[in-house]
N, C-alpha and C. Protein backbone atom coordinates (compact mmCIF):
# COMPACT_ATOMS: atom_id res chain seq x y z
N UNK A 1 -85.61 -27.26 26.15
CA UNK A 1 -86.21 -28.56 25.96
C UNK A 1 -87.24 -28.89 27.04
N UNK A 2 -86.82 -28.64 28.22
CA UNK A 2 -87.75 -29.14 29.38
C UNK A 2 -89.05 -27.53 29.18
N UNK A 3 -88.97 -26.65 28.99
CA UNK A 3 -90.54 -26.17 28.55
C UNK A 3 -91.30 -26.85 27.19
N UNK A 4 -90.27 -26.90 26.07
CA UNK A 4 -90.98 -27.98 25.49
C UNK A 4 -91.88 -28.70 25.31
N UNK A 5 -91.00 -29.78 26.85
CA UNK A 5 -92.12 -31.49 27.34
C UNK A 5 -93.13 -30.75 28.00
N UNK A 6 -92.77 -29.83 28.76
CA UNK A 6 -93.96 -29.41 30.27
C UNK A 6 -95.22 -29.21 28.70
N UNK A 7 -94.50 -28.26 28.28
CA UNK A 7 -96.31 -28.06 27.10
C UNK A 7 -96.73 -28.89 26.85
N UNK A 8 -96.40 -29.56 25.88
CA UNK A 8 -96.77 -30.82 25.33
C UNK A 8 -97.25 -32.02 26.51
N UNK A 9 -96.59 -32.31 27.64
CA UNK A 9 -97.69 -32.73 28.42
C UNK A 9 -99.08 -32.28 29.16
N UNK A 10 -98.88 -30.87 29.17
CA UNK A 10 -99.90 -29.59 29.36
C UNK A 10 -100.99 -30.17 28.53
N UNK A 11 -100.91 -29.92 27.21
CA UNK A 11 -101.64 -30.27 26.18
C UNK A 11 -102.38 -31.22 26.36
N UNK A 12 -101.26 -32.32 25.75
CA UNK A 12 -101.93 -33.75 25.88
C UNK A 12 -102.89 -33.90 27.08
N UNK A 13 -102.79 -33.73 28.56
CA UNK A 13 -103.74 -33.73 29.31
C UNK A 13 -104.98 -32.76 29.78
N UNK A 14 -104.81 -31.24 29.07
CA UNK A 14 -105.54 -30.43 29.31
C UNK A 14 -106.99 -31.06 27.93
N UNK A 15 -106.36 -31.59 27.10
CA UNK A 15 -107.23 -32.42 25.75
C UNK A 15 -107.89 -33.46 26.49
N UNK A 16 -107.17 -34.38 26.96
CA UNK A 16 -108.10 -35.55 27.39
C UNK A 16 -109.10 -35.56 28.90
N UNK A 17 -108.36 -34.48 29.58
CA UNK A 17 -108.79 -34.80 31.15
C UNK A 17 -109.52 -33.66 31.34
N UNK A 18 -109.57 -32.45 30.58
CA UNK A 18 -109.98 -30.89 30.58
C UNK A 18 -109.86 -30.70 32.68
N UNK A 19 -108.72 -31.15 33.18
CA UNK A 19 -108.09 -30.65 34.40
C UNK A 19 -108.88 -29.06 35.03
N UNK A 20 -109.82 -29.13 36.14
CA UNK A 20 -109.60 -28.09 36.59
C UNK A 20 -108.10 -27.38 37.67
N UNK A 21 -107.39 -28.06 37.71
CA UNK A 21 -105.96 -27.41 37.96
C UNK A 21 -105.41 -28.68 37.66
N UNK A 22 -103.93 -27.72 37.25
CA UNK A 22 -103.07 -28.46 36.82
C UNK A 22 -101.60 -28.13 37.41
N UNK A 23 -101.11 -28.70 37.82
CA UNK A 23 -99.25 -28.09 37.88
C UNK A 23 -98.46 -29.59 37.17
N UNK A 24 -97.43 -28.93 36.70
CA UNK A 24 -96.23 -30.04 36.05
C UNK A 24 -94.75 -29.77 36.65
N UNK A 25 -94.27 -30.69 37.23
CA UNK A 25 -92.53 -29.80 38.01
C UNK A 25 -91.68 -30.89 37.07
N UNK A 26 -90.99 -30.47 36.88
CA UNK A 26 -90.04 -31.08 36.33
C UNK A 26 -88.59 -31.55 37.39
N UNK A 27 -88.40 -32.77 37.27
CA UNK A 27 -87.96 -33.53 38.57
C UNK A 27 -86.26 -34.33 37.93
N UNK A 28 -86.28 -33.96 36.82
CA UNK A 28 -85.19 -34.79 36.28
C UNK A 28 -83.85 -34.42 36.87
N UNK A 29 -83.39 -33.30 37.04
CA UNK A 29 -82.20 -32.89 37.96
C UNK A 29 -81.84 -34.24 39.00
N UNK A 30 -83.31 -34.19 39.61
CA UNK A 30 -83.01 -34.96 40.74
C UNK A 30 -82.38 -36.73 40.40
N UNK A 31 -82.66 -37.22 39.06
CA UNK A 31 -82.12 -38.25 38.70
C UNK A 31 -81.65 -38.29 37.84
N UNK A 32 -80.29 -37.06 37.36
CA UNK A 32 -79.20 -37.25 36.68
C UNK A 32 -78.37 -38.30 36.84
N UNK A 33 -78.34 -39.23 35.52
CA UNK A 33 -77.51 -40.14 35.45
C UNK A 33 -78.14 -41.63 35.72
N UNK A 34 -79.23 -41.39 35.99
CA UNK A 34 -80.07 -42.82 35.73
C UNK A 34 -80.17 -43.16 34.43
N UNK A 35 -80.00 -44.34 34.92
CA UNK A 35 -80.73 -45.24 33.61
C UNK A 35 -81.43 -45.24 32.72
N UNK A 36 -81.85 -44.66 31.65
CA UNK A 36 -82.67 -44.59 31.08
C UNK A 36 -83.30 -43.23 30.90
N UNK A 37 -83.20 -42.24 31.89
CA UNK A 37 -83.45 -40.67 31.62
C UNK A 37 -82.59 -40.18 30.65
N UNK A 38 -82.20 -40.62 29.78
CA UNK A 38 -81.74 -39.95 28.25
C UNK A 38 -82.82 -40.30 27.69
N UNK A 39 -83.53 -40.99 27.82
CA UNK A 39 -85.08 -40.90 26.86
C UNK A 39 -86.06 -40.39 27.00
N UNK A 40 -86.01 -39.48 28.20
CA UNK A 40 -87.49 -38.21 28.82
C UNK A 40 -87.20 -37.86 29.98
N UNK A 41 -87.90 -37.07 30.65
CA UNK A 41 -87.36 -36.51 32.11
C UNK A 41 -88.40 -37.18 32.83
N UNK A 42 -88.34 -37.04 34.32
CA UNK A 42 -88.84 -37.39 35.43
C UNK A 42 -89.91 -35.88 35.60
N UNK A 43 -91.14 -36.66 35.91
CA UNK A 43 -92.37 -35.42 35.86
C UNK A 43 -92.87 -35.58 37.06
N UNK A 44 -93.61 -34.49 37.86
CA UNK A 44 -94.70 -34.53 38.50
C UNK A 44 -96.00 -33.60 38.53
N UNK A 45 -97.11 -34.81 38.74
CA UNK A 45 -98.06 -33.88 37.98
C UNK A 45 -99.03 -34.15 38.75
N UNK A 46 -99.75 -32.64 39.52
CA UNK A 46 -100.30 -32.76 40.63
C UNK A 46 -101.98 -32.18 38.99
N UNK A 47 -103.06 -32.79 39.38
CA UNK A 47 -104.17 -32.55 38.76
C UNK A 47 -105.26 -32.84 39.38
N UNK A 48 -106.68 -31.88 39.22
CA UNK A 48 -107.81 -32.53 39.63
C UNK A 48 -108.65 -32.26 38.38
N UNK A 49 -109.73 -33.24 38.15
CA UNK A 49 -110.65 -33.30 37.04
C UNK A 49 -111.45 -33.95 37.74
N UNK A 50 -112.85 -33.24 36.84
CA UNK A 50 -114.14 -34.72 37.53
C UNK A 50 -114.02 -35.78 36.44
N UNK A 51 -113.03 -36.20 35.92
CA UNK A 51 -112.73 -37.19 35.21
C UNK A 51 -112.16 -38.69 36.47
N UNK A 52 -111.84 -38.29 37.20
CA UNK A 52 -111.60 -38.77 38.21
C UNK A 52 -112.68 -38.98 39.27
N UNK A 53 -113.90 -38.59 38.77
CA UNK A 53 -115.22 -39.11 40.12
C UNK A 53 -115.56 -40.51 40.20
N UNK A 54 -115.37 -41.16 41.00
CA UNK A 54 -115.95 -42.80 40.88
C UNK A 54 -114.71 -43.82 40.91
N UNK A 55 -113.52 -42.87 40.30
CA UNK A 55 -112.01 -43.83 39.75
C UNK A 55 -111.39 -44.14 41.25
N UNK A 56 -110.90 -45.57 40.95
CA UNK A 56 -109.71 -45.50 41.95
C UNK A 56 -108.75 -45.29 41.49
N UNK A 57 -107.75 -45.04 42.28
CA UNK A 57 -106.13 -44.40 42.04
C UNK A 57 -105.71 -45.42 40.86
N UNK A 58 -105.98 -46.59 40.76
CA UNK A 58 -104.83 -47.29 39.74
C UNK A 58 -106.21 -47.09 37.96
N UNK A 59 -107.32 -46.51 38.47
CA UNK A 59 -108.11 -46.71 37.35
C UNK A 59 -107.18 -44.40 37.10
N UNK A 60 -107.32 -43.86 37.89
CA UNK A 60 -107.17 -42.72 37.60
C UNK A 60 -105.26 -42.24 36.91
N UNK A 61 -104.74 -43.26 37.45
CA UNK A 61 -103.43 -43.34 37.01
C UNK A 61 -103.31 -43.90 35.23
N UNK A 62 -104.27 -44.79 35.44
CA UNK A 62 -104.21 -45.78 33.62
C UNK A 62 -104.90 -44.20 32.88
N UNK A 63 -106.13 -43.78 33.49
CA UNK A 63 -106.46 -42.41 32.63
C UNK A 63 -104.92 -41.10 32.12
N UNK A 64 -104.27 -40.85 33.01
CA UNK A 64 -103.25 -39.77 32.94
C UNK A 64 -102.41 -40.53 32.05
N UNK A 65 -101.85 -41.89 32.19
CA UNK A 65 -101.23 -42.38 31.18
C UNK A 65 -101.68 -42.61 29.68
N UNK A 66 -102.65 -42.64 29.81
CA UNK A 66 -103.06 -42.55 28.29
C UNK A 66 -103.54 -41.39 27.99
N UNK A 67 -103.48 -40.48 28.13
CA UNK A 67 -103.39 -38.97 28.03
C UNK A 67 -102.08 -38.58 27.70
N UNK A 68 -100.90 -38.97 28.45
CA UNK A 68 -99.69 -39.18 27.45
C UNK A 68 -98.69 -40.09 27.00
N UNK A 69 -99.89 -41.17 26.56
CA UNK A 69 -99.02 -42.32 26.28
C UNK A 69 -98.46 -42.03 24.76
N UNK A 70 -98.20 -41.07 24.13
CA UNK A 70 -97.53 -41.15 22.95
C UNK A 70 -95.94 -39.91 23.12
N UNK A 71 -96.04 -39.51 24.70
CA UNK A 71 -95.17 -38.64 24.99
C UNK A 71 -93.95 -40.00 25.85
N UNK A 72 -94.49 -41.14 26.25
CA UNK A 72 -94.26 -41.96 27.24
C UNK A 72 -92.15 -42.21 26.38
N UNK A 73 -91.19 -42.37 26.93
CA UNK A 73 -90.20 -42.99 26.10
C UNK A 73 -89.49 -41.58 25.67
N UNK A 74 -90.16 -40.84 25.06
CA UNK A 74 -89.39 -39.91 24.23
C UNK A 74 -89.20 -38.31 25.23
N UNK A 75 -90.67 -37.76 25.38
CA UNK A 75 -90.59 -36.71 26.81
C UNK A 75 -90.50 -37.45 28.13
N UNK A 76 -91.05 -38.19 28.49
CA UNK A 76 -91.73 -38.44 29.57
C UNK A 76 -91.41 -40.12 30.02
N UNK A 77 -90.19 -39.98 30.74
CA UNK A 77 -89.46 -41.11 31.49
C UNK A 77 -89.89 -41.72 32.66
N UNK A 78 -90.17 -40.76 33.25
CA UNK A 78 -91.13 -41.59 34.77
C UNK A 78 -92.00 -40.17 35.12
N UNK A 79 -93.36 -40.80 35.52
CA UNK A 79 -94.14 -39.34 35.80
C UNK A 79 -94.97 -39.84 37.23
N UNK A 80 -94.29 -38.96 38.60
CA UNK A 80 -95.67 -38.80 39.69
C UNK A 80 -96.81 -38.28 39.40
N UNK A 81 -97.33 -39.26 39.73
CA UNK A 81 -98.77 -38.71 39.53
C UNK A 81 -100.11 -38.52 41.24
N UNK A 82 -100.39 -37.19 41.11
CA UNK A 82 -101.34 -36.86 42.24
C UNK A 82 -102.67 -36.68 41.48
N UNK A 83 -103.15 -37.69 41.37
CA UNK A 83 -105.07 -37.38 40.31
C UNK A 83 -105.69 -37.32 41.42
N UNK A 84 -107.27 -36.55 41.79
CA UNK A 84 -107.91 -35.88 42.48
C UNK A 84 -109.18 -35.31 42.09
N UNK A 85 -110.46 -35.52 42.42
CA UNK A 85 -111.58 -34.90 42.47
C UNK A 85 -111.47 -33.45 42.99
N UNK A 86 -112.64 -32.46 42.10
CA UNK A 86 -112.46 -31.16 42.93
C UNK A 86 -112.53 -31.54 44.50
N UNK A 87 -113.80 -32.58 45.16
CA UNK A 87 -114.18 -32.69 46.24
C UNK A 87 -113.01 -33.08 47.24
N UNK A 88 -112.17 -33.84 46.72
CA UNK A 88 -111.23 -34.18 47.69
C UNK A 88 -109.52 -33.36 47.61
N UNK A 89 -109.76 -32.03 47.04
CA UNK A 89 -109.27 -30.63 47.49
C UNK A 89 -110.06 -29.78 48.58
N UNK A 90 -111.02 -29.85 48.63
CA UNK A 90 -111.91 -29.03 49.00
C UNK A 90 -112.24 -29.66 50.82
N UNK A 91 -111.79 -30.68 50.56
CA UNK A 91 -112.42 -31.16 51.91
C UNK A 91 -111.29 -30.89 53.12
């Protein structure tokens, strides 16, 4: 199940954000037995895109969420998010 979500969030954001890197960890272990993680796992998702040039963090965060806002509830219970310009890897 958890390769599954990782694809399908793969997807969904490799479609909207075309990510020049991407990683997805899957974090749900770590909050077995919370509240509400019977309805998706806990994600983290380190990405850079020049979809992100100009954005601030809460404009680059609303982008990744709607990239998988139809995964939101069902895969995808709480997701870290690291969004990033190539430039501010590089520096």
């Amino acid at each position: 199940m958890t390769q599954e979500r990782i694809s399908r969030i793969r997807a969904a954001l490799e479609r909207e954000l075309a990510p020049l890197e991407l990683e997805i960890q899957d974090d749900s272990a770590r909050h077995a037995g919370h509240a509400g993680a019977r309805e998706g796992g806990h994600f983290r998702v380190r990405l850079v895109s020049e979809s992100f040039r100009g954005k601030t963090a809460i404009q680059r965060h609303r982008l990744v969420y709607a990239a998988v806002g139809s995964l939101m509830g069902r895969d995808i219970h709480a997701l870290n998010i690291d969004a990033r310009t190539p430039e501010e890897i590089s520096s």
